[in-house]
N, C-alpha and C. Protein backbone atom coordinates (compact mmCIF):
# COMPACT_ATOMS: atom_id res chain seq x y z
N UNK A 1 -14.20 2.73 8.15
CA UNK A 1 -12.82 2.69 8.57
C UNK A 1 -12.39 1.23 8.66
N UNK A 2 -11.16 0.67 8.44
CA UNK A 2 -10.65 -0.48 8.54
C UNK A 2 -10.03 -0.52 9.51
N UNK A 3 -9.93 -1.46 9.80
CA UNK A 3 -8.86 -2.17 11.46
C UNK A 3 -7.25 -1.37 10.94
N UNK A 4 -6.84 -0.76 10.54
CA UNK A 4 -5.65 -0.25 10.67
C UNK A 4 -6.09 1.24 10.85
N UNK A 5 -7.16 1.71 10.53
CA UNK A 5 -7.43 3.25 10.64
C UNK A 5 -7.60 4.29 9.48
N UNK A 6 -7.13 3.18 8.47
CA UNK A 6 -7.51 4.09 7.09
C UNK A 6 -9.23 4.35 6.93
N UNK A 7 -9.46 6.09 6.64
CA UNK A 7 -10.83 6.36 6.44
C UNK A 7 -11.21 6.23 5.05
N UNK A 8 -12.22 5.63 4.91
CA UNK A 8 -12.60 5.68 3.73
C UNK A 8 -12.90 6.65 2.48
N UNK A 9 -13.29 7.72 3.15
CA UNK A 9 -13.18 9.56 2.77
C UNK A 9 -11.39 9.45 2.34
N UNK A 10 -11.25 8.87 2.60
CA UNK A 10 -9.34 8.66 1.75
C UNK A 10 -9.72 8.42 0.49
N UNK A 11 -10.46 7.32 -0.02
CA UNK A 11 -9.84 7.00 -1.40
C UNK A 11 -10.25 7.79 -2.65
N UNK A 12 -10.89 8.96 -2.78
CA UNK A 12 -10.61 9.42 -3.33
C UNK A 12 -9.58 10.46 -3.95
N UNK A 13 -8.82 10.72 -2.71
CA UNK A 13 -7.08 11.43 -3.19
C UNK A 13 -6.24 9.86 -3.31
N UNK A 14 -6.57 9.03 -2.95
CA UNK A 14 -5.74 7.87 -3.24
C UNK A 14 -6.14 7.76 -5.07
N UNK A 15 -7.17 7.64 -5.47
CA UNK A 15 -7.86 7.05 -6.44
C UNK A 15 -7.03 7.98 -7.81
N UNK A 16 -7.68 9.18 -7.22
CA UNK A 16 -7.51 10.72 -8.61
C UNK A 16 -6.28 10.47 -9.37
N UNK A 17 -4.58 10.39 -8.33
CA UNK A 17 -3.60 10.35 -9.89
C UNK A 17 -3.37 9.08 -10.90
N UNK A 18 -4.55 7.81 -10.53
CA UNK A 18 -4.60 6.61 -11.60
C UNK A 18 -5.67 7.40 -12.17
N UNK A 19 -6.69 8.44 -11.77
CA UNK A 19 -7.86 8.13 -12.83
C UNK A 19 -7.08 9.66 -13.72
N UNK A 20 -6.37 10.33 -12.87
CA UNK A 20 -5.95 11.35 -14.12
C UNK A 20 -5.05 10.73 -15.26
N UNK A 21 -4.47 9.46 -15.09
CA UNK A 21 -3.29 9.12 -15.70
C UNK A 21 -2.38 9.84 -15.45
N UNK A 22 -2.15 10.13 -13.89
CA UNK A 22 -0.52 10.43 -13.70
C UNK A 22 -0.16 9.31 -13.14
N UNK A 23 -0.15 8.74 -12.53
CA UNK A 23 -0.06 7.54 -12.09
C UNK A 23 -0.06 6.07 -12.33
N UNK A 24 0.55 5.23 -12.49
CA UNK A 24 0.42 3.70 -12.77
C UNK A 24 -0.84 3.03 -11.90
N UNK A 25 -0.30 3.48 -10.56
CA UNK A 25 -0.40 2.92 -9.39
C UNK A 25 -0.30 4.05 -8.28
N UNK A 26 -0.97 3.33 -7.21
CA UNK A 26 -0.69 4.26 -6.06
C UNK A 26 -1.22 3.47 -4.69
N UNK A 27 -0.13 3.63 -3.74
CA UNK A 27 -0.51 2.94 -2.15
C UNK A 27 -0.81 4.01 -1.25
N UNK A 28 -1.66 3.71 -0.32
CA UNK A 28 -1.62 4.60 0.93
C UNK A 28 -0.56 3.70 1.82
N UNK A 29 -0.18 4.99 2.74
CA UNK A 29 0.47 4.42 3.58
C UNK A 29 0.19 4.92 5.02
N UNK A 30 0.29 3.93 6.16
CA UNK A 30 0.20 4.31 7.49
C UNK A 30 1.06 4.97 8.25
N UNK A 31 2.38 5.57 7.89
CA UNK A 31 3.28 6.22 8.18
C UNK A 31 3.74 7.60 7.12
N UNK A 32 2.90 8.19 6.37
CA UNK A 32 3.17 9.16 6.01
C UNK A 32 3.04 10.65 6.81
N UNK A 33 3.20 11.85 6.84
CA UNK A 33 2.55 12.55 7.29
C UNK A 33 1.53 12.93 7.01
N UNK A 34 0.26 12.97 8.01
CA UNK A 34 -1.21 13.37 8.00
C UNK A 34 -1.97 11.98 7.97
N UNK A 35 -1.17 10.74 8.17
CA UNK A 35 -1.54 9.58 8.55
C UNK A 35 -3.20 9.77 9.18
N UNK A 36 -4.20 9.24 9.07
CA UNK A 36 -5.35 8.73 9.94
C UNK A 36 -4.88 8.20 11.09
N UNK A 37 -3.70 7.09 11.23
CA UNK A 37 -3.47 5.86 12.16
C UNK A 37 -2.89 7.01 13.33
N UNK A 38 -3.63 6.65 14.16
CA UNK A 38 -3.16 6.78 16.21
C UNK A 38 -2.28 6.44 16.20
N UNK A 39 -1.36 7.23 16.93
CA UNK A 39 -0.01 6.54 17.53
C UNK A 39 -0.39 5.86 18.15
N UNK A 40 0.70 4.50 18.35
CA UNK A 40 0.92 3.58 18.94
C UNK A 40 -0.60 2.11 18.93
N UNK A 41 -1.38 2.55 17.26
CA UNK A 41 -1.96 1.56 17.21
C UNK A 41 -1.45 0.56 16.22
N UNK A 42 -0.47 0.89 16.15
CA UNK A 42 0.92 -0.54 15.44
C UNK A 42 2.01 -0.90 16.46
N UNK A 43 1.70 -2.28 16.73
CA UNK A 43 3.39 -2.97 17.75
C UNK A 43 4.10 -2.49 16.73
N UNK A 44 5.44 -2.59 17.90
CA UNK A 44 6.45 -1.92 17.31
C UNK A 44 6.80 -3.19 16.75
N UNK A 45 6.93 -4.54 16.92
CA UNK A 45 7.66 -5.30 16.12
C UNK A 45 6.55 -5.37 14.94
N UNK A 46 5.50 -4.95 14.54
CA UNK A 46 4.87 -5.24 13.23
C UNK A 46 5.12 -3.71 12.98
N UNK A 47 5.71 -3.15 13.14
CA UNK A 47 6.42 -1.84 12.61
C UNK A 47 7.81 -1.80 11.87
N UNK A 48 8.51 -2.58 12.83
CA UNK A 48 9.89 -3.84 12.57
C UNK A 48 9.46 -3.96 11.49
N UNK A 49 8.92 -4.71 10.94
CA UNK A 49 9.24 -5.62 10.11
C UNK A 49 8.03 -5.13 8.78
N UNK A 50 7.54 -4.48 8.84
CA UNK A 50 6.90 -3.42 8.03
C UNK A 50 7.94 -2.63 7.41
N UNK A 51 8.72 -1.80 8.16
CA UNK A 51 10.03 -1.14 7.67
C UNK A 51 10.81 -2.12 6.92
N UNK A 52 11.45 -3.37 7.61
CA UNK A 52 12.31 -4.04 6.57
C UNK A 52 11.70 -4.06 5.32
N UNK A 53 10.76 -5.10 5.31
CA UNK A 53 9.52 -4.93 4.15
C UNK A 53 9.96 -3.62 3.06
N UNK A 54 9.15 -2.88 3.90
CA UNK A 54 9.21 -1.40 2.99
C UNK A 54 10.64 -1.21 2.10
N UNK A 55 11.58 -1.64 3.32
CA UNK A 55 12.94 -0.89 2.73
C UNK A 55 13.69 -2.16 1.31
N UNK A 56 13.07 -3.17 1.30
CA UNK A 56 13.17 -4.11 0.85
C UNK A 56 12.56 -4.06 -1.18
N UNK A 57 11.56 -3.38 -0.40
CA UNK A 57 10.36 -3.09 -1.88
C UNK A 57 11.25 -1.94 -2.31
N UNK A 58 11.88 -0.93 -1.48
CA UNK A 58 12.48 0.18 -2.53
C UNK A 58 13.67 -0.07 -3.40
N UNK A 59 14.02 -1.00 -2.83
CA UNK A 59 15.58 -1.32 -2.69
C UNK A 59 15.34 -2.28 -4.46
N UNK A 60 14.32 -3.01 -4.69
CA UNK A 60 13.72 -3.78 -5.31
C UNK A 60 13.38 -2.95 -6.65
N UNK A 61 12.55 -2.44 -6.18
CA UNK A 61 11.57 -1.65 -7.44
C UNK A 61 12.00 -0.28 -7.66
N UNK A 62 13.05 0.17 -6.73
CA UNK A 62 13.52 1.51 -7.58
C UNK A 62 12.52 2.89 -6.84
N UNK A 63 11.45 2.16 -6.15
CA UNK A 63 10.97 3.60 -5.91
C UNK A 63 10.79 3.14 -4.33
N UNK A 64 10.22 4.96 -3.79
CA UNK A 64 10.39 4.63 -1.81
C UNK A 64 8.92 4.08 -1.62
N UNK A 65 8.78 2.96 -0.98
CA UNK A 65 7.60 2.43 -0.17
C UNK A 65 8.05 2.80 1.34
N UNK A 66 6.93 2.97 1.24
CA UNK A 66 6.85 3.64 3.17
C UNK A 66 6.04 2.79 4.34
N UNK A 67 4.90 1.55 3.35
CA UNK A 67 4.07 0.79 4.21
C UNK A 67 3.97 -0.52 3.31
N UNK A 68 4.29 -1.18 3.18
CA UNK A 68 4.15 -2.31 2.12
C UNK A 68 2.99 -2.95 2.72
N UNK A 69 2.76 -2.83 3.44
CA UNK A 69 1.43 -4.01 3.91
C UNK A 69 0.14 -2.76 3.64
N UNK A 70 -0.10 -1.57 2.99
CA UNK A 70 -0.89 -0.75 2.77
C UNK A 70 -1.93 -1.50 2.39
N UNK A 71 -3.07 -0.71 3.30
CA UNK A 71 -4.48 -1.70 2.97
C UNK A 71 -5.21 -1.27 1.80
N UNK A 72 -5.16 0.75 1.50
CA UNK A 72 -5.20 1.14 0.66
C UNK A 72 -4.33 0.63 -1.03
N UNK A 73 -4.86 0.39 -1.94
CA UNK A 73 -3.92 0.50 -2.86
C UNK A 73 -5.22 0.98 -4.22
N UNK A 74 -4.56 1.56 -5.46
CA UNK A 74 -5.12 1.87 -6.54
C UNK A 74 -4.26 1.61 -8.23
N UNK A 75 -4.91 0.80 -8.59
CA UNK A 75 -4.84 0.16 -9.52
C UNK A 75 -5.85 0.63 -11.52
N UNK A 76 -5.10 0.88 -12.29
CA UNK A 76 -6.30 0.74 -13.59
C UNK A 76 -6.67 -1.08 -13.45
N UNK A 77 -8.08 -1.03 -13.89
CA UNK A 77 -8.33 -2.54 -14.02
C UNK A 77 -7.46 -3.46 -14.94
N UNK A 78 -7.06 -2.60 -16.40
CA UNK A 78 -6.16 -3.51 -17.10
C UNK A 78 -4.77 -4.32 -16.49
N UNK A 79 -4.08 -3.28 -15.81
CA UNK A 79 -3.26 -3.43 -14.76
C UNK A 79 -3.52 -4.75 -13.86
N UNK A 80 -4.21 -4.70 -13.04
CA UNK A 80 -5.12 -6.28 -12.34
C UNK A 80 -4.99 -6.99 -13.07
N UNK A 81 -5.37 -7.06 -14.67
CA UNK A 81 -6.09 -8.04 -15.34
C UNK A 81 -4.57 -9.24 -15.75
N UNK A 82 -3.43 -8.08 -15.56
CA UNK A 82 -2.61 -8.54 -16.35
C UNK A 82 -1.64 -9.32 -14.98
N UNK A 83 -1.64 -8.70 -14.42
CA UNK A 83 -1.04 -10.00 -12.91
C UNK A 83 -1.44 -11.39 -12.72
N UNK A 84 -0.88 -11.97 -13.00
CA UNK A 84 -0.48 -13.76 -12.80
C UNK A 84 -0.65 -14.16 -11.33
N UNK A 85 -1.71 -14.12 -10.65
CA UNK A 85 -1.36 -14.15 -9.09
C UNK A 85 -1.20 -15.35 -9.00
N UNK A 86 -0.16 -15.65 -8.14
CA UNK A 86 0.01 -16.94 -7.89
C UNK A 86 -0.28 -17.88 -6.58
N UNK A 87 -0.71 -16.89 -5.26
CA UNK A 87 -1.05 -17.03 -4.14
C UNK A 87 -2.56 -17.09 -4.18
N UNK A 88 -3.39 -17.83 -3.07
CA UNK A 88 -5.08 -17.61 -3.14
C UNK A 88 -5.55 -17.11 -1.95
N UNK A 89 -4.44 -16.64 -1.41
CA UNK A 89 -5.15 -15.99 -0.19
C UNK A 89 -4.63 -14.49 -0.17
N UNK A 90 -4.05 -14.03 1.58
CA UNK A 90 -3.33 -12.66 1.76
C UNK A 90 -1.83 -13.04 1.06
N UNK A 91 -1.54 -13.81 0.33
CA UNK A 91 -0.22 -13.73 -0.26
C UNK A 91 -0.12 -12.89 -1.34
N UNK A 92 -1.26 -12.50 -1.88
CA UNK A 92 -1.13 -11.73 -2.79
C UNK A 92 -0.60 -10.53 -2.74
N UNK A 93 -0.85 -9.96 -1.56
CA UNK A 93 -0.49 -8.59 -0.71
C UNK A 93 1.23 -8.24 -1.32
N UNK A 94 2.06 -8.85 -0.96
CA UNK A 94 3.04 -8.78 -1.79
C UNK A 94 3.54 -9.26 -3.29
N UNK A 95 2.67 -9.84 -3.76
CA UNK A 95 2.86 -9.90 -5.46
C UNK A 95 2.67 -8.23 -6.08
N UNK A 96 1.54 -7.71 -5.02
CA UNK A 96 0.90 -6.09 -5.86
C UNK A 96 2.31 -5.34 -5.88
N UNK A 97 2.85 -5.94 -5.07
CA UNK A 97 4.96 -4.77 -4.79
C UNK A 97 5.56 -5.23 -6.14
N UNK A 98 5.36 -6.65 -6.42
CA UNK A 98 6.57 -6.84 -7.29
C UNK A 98 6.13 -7.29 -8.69
């Protein structure tokens, strides 16, 4: 389990619609329903501003993000290969949105 509460027994329904090819991509998120995460083990202001975030990435990319800081994410490797990262640390975290 990770410090936000995602179980690891997750990533395989995270994983399946990139490896079926329905999928590009795919995030978990800590606010969906059937969430892992405990209430109230997110401040509300890193909830704040998680939401802007989120509402920011939809508003952006056309589709609904619900957790942009998702610790979960699933990727094809070609996909990776082809991102230009330009950050060397956790900045990357938001390049994977855009």
């Amino acid at each position: 389990m990770d410090a936000g509460g995602q179980l690891p027994e997750e990533i395989p329904y995270l994983i399946a619609p990139v490896m079926r090819g329905d999928a590009e991509v795919v995030f978990g998120s800590d606010f969906l329903a059937g969430s892992s995460v405990e209430p109230g083990s997110i401040r509300l202001l890193n909830r704040i501003a998680n939401l802007a975030g989120s509402s920011m990435s939809s508003a952006v990319c056309g589709t609904k993000t619900t957790d942009i800081m998702a610790r979960f994410k699933a990727f094809p490797m070609d996909a990776l290969r082809e991102i230009d990262f330009m950050g060397d640390s956790f900045a990357y975290e938001p390049e994977l949105r855009f």
